[in-house]
N, C-alpha and C. Protein backbone atom coordinates (compact mmCIF):
# COMPACT_ATOMS: atom_id res chain seq x y z
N UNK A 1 35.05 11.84 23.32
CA UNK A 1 34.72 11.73 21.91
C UNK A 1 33.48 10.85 21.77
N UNK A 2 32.41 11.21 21.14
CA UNK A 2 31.14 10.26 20.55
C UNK A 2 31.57 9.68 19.70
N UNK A 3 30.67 8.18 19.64
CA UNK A 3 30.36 7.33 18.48
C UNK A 3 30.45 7.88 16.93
N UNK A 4 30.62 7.64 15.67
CA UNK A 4 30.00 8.28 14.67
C UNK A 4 28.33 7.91 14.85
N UNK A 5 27.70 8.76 14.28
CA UNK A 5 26.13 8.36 13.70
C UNK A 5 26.07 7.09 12.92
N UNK A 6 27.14 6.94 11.75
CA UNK A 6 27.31 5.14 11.13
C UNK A 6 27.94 5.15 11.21
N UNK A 7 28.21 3.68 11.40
CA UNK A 7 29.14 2.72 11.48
C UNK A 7 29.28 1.82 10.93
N UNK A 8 30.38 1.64 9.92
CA UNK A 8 29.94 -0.04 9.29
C UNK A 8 30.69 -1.24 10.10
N UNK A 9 30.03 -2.32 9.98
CA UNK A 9 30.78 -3.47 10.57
C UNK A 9 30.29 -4.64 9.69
N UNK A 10 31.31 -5.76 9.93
CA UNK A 10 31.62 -6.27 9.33
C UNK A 10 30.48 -7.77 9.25
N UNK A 11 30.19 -8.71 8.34
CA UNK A 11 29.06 -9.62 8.18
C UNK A 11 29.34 -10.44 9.00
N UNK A 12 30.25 -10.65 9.07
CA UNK A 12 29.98 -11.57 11.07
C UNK A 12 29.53 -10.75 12.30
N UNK A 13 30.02 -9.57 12.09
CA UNK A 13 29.89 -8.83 13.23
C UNK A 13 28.13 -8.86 13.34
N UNK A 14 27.90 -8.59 12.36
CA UNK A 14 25.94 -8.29 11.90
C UNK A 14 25.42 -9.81 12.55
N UNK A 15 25.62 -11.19 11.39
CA UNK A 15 25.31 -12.21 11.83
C UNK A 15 24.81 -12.62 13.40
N UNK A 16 26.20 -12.05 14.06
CA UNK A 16 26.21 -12.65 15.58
C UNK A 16 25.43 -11.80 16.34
N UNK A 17 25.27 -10.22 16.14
CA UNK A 17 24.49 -9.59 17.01
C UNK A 17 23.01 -9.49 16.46
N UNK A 18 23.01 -10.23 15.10
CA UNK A 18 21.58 -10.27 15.10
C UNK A 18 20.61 -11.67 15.51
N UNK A 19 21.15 -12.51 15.37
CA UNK A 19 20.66 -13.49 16.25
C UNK A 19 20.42 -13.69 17.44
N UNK A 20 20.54 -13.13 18.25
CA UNK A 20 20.26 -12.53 19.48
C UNK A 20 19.21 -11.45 19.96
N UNK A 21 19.61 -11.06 18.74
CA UNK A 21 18.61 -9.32 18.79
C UNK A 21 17.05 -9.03 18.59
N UNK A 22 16.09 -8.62 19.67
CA UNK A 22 14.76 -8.88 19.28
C UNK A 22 14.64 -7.75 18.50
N UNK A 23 15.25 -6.95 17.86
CA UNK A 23 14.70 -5.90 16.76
C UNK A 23 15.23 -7.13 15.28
N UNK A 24 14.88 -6.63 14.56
CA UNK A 24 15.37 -7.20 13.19
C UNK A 24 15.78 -6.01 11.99
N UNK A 25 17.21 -6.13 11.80
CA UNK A 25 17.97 -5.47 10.83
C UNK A 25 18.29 -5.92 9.17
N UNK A 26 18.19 -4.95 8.73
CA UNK A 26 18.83 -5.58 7.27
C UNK A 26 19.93 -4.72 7.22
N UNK A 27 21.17 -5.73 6.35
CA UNK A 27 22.33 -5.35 6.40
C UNK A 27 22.77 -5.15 4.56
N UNK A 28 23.41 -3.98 4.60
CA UNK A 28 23.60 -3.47 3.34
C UNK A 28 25.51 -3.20 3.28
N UNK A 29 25.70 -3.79 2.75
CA UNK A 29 27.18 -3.26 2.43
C UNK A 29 27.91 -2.47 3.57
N UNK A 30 27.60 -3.12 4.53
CA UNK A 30 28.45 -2.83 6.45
C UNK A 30 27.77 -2.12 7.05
N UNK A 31 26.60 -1.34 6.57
CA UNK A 31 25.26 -0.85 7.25
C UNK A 31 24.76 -1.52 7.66
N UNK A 32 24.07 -1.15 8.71
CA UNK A 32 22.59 -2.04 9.48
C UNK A 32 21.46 -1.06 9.64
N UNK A 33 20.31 -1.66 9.18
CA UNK A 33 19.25 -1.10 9.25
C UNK A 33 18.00 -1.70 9.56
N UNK A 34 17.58 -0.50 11.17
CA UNK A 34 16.46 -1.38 11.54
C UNK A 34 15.27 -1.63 10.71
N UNK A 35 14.44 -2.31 11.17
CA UNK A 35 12.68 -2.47 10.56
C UNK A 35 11.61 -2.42 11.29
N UNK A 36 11.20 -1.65 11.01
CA UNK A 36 9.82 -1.00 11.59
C UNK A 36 8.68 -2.16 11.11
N UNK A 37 7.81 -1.62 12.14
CA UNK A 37 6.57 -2.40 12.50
C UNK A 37 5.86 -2.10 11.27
N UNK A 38 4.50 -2.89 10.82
CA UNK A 38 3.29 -2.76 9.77
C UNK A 38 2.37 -2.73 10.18
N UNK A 39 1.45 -2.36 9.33
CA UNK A 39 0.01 -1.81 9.65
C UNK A 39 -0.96 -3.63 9.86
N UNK A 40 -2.15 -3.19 10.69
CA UNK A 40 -2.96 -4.42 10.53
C UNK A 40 -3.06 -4.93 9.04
N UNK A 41 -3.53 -4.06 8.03
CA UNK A 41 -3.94 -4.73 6.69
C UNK A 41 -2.46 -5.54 5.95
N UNK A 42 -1.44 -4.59 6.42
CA UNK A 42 0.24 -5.30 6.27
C UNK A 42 0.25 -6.87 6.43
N UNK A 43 0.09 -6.53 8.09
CA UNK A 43 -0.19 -8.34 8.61
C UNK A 43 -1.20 -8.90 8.04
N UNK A 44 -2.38 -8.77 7.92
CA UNK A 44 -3.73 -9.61 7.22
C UNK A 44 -3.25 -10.19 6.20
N UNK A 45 -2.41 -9.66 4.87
CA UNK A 45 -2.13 -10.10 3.84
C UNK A 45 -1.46 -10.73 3.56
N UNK A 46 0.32 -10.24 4.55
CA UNK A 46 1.07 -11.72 4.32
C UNK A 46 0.86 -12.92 5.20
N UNK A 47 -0.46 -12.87 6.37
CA UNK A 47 -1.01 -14.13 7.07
C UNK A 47 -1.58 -14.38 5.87
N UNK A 48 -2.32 -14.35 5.26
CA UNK A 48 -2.69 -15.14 3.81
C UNK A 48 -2.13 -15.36 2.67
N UNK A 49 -1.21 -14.78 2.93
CA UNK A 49 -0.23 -15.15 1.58
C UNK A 49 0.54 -16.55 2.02
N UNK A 50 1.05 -16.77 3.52
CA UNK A 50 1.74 -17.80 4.23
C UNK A 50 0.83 -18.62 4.28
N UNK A 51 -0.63 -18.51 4.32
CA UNK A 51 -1.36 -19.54 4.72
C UNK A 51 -1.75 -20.11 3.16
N UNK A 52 -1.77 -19.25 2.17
CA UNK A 52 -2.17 -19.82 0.79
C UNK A 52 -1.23 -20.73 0.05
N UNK A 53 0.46 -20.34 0.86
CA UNK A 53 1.12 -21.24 0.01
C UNK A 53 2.18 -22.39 0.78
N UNK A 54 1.45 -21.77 2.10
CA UNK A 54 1.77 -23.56 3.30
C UNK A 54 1.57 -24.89 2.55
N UNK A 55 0.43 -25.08 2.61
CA UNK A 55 0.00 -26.53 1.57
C UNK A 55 1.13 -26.90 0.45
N UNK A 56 0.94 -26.55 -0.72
CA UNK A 56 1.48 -26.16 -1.73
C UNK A 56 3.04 -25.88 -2.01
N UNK A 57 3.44 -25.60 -1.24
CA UNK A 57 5.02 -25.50 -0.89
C UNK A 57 5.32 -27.00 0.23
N UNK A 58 4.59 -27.23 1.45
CA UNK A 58 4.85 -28.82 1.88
C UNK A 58 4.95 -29.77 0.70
N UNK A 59 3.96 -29.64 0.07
CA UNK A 59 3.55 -30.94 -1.42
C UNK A 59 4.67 -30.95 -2.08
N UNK A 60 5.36 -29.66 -2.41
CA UNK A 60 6.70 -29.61 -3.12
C UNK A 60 7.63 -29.89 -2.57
N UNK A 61 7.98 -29.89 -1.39
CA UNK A 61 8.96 -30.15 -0.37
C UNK A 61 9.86 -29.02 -0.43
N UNK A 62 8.94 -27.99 -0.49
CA UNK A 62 9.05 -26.56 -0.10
C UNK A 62 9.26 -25.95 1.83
N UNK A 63 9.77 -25.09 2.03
CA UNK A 63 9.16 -24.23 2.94
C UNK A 63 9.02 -22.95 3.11
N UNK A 64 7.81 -22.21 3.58
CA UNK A 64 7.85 -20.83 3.49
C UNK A 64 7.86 -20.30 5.11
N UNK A 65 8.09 -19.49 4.85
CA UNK A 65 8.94 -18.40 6.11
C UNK A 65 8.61 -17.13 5.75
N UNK A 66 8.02 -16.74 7.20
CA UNK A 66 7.10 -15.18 7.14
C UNK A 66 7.78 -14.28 8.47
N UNK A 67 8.68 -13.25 7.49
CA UNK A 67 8.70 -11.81 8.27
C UNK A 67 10.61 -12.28 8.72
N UNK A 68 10.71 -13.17 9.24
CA UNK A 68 12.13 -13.58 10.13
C UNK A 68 13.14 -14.07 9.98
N UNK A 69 12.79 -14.72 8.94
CA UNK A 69 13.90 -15.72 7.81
C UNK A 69 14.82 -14.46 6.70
N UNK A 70 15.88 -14.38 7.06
CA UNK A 70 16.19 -13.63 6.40
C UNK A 70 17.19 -14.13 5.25
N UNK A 71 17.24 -13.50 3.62
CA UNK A 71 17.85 -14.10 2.74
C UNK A 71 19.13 -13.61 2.31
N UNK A 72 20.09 -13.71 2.77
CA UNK A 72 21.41 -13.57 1.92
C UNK A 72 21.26 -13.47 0.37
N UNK A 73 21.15 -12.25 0.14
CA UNK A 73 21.23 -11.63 -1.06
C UNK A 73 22.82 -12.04 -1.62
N UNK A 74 23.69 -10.88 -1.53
CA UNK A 74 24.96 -10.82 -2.03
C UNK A 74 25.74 -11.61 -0.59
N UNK A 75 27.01 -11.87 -0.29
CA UNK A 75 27.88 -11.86 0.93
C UNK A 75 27.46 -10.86 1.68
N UNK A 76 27.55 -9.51 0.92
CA UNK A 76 27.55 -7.97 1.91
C UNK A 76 25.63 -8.12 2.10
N UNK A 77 24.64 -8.56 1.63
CA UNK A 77 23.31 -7.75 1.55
C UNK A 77 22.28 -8.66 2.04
N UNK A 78 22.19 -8.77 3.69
CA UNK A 78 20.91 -9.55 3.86
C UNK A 78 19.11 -8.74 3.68
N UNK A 79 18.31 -9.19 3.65
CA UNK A 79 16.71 -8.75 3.76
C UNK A 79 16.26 -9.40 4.73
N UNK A 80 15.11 -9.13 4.90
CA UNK A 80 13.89 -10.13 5.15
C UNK A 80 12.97 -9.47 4.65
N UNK A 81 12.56 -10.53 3.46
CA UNK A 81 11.01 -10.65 3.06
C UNK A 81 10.01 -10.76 3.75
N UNK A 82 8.83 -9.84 3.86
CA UNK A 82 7.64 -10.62 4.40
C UNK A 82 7.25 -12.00 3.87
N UNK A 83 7.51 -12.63 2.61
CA UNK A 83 7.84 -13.83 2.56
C UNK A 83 8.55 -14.86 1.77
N UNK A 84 9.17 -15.83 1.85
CA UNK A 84 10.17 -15.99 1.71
C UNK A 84 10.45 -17.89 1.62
N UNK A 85 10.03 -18.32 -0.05
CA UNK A 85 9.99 -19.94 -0.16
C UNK A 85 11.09 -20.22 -0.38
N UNK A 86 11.79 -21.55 0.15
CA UNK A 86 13.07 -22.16 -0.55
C UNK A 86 13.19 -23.62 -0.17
N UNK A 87 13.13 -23.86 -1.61
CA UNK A 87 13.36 -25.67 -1.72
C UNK A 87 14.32 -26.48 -2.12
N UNK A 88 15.50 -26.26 -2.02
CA UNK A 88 16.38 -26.52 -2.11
C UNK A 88 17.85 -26.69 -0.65
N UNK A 89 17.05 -26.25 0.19
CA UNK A 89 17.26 -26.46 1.15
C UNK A 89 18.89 -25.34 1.53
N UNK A 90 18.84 -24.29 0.70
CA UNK A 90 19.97 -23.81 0.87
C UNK A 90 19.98 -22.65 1.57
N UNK A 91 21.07 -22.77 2.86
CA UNK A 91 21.17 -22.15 3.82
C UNK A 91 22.10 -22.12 4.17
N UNK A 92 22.25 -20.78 4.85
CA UNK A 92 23.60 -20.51 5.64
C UNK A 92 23.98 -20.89 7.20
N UNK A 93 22.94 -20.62 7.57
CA UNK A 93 22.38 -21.30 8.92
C UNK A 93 20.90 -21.78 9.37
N UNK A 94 20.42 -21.65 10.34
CA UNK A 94 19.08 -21.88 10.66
C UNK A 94 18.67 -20.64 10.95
N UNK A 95 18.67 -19.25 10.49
CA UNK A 95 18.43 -17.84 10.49
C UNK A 95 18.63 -17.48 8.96
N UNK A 96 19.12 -17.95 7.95
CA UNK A 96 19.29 -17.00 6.95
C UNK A 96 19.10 -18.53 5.79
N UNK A 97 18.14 -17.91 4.44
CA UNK A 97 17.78 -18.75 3.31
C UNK A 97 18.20 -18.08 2.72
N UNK A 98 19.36 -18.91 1.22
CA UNK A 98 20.70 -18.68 0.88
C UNK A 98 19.69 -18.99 -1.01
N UNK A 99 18.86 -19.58 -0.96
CA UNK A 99 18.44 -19.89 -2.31
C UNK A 99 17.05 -19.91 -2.29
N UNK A 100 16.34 -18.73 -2.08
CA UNK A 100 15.04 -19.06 -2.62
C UNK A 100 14.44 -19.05 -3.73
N UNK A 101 12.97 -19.86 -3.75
CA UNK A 101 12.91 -19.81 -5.57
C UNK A 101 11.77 -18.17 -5.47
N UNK A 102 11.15 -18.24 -4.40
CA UNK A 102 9.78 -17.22 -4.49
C UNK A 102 10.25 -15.74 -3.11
N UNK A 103 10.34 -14.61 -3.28
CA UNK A 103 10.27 -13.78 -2.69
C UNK A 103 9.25 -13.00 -2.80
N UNK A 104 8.12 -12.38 -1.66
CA UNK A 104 7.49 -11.85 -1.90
C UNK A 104 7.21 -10.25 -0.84
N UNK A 105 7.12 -9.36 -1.32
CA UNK A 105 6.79 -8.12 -0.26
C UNK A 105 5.53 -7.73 -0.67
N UNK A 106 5.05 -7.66 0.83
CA UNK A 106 3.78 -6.63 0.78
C UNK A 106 4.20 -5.22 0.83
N UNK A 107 4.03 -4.65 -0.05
CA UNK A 107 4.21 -3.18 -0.06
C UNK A 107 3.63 -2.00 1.32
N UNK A 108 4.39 -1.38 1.80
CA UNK A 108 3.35 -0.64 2.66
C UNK A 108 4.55 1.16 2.42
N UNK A 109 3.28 1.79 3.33
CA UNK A 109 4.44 3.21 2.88
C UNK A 109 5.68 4.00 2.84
N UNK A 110 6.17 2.96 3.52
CA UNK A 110 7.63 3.35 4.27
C UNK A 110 8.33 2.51 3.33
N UNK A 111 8.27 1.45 2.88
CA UNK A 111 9.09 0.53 2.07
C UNK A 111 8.96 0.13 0.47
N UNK A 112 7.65 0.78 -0.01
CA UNK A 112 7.32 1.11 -1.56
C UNK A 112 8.53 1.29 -2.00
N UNK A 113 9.21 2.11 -2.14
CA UNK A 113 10.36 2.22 -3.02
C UNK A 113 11.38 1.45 -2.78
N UNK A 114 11.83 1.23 -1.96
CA UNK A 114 12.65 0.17 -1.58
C UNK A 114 12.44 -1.17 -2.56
N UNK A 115 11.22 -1.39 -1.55
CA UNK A 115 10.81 -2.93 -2.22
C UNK A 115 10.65 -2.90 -3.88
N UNK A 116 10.07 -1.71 -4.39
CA UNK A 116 9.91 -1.82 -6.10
C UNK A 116 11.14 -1.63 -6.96
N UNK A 117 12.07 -0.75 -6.65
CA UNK A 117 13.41 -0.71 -7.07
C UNK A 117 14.54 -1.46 -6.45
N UNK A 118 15.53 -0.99 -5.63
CA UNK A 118 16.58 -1.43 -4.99
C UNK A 118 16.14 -2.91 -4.85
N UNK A 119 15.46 -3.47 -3.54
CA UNK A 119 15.23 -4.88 -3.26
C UNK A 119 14.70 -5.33 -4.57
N UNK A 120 13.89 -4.92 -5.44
CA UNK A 120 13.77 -5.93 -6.40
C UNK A 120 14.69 -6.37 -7.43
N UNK A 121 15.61 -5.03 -7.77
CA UNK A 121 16.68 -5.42 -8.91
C UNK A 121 17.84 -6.44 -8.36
N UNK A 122 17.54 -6.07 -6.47
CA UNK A 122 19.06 -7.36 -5.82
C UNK A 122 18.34 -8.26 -5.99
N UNK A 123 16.96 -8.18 -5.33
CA UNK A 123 16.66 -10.18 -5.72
C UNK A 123 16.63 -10.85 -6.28
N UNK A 124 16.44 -9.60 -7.60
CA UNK A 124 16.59 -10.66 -9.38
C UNK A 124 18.05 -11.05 -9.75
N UNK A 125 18.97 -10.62 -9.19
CA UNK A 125 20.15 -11.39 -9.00
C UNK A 125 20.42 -12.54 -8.50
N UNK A 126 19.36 -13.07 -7.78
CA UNK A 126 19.62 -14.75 -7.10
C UNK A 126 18.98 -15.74 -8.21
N UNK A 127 20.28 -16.62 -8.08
CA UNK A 127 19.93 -17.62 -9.29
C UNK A 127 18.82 -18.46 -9.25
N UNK A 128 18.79 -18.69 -8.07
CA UNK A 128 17.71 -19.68 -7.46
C UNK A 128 16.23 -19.01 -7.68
N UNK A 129 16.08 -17.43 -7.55
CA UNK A 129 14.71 -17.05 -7.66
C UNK A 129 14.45 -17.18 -8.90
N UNK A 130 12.94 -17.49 -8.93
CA UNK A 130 11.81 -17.44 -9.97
C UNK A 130 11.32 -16.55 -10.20
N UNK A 131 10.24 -16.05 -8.72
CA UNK A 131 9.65 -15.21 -9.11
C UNK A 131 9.33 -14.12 -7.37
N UNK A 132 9.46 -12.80 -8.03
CA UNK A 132 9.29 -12.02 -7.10
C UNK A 132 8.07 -11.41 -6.90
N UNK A 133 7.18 -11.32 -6.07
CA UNK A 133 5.94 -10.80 -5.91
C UNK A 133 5.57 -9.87 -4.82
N UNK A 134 4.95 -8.50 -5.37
CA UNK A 134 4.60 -7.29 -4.59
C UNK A 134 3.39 -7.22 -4.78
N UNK A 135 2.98 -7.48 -3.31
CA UNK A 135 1.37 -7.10 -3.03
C UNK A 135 1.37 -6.48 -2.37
N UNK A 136 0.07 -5.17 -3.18
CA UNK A 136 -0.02 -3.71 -1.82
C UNK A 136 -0.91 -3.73 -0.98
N UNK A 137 -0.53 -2.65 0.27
CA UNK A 137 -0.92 -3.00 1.70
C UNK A 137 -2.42 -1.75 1.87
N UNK A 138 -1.90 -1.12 0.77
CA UNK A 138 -3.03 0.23 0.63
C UNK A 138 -4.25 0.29 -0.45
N UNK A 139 -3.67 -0.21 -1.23
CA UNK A 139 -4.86 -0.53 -2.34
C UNK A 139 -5.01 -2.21 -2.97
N UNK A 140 -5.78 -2.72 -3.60
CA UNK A 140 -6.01 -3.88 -4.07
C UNK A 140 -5.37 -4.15 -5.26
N UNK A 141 -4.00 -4.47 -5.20
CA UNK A 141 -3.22 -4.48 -6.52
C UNK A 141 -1.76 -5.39 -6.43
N UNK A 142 -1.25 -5.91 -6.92
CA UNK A 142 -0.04 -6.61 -7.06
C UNK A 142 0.69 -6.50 -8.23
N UNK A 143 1.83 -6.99 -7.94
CA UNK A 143 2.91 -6.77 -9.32
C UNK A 143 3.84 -8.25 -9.28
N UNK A 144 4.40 -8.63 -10.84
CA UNK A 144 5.18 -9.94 -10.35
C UNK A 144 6.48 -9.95 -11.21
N UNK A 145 7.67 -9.65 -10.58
CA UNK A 145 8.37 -10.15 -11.47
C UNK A 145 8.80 -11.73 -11.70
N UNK A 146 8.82 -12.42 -12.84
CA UNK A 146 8.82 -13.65 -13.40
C UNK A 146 10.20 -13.67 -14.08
N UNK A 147 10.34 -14.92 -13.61
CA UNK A 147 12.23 -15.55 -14.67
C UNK A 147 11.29 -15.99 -15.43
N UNK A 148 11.40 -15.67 -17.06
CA UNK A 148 11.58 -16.48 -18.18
C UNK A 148 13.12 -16.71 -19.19
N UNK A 149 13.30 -17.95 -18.82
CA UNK A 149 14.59 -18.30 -19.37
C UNK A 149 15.66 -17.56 -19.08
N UNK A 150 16.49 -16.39 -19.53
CA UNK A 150 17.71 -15.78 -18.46
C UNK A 150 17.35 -14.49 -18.60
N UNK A 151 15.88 -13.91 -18.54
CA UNK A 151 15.49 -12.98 -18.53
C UNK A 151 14.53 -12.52 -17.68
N UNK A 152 14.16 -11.15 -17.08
CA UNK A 152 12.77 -11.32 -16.21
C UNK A 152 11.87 -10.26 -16.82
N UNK A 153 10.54 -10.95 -16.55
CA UNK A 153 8.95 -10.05 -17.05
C UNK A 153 8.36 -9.40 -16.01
N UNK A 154 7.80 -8.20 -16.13
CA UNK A 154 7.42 -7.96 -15.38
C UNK A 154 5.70 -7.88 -15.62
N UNK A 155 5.01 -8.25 -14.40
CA UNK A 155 3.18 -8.18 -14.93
C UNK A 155 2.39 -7.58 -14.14
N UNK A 156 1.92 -7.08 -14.04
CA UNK A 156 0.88 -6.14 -13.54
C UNK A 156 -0.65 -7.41 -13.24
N UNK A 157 -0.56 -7.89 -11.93
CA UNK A 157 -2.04 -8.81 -11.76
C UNK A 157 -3.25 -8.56 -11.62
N UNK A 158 -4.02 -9.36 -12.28
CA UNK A 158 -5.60 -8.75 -11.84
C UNK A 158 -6.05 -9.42 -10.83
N UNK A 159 -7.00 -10.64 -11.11
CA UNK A 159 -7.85 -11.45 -10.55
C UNK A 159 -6.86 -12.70 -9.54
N UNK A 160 -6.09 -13.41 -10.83
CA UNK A 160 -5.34 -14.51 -10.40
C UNK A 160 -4.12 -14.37 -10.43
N UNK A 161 -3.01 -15.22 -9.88
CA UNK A 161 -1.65 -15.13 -9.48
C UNK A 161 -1.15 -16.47 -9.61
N UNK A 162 -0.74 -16.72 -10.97
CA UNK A 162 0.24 -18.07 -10.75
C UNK A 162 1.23 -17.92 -10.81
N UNK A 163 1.91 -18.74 -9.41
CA UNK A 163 3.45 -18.57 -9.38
C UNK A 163 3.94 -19.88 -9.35
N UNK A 164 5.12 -19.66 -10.10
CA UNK A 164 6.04 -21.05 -10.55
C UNK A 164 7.07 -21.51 -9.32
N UNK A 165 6.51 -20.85 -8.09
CA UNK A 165 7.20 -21.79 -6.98
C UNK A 165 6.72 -21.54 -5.41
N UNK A 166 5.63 -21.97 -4.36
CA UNK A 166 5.60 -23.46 -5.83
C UNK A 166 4.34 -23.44 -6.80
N UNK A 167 4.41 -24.08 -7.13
CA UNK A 167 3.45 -24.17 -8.75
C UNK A 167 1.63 -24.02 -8.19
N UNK A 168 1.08 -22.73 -7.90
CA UNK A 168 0.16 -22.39 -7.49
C UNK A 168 -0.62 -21.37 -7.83
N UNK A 169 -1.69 -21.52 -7.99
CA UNK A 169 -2.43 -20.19 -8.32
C UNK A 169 -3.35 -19.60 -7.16
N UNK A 170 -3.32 -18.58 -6.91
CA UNK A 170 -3.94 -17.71 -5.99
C UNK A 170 -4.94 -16.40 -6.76
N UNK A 171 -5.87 -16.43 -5.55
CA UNK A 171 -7.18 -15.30 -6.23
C UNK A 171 -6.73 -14.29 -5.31
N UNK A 172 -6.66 -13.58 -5.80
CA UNK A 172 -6.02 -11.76 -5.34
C UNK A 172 -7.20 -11.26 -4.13
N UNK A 173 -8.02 -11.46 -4.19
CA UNK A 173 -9.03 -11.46 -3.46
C UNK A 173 -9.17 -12.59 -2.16
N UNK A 174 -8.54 -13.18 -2.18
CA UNK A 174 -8.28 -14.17 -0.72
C UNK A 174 -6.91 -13.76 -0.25
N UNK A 175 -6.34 -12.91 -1.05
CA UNK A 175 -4.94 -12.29 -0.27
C UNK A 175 -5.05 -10.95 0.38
N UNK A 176 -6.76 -10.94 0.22
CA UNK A 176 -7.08 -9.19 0.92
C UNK A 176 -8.24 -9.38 1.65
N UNK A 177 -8.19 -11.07 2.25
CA UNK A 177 -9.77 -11.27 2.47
C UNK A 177 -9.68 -10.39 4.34
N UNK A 178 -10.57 -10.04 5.09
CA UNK A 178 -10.01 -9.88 6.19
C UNK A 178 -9.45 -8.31 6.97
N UNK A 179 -9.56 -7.45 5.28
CA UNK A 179 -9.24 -6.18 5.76
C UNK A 179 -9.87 -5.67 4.49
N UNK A 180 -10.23 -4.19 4.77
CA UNK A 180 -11.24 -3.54 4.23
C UNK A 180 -10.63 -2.94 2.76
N UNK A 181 -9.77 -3.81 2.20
CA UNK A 181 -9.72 -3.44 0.73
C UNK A 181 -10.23 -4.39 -0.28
């Protein structure tokens, strides 16, 4: 008799074989699902997105975490963000950030929908987030969703990018410096 094709198992089961594991999975309601590699302009952007809000997140007594840090969404629903601030220091272990205030994805073609629907409506479920930010990997454009008060906005960016965690503004144009968009 074969395996099934899925299998669900259980959030310890995930936990323990992914810490170990040089692929990196996201886990959905007893699914596991691998993650594929990104394009150079992918990497160019969130290396500058990590490097724009290193400073700025230390000063706050912030830290940001790129690509590996993965966030406990629900009990059942981990991610990993391409990036990923949290100052509050809340964690499940030294592999998974349990409260961040800032999530951000670079969009690329395989994960556009994902990241604009599904992952964005779970992340706006964490109390701790502020603000969620999608920057694309194909054209020169970003999107932000923002907590105002127990509600979220959504904005369409041009030039500049201030985000309320940590408290920074960024030129859209130094987040694409480096690759030909």
């Amino acid at each position: 008799m074969t395996e099934p094709a899925f299998r669900i198992i259980s959030v310890e089961e995930y936990l323990r074989s992914e810490r170990d594991n040089p692929v990196r999975h996201e886990y959905v309601d007893g699914f596991v699902y691998a993650q594929a590699g990104a394009s150079r302009a992918h990497n160019v952007i969130t290396s500058n997105i990590h490097v724009a809000l290193h400073g700025p997140a230390r000063k706050a007594g912030c830290q940001v975490f790129q690509s590996d840090m993965k966030v406990r969404v629900t009990p059942t629903r981990y991610h990993y963000p391409d990036i990923v601030v949290g100052c509050s220091g809340g964690q499940d272990d030294d592999y998974t950030e349990a409260e961040p205030c800032l999530i951000v994805e670079v969009l690329s073609e395989n994960t556009r929908m994902a990241d604009q629907n599904f992952k964005a409506e779970r992340y706006r479920e964490l109390p701790s987030l502020q603000a969620y930010l999608l920057v694309d990997s194909r054209s020169r454009s970003a999107a932000m969703w923002r907590r105002q008060d127990n509600d979220w906005v959504f904005e369409v960016l041009e030039d500049m990018i201030s985000l309320p965690c940590p408290q920074v503004t960024l030129n859209l144009a130094d987040l694409y410096e480096g690759t030909s968009l």
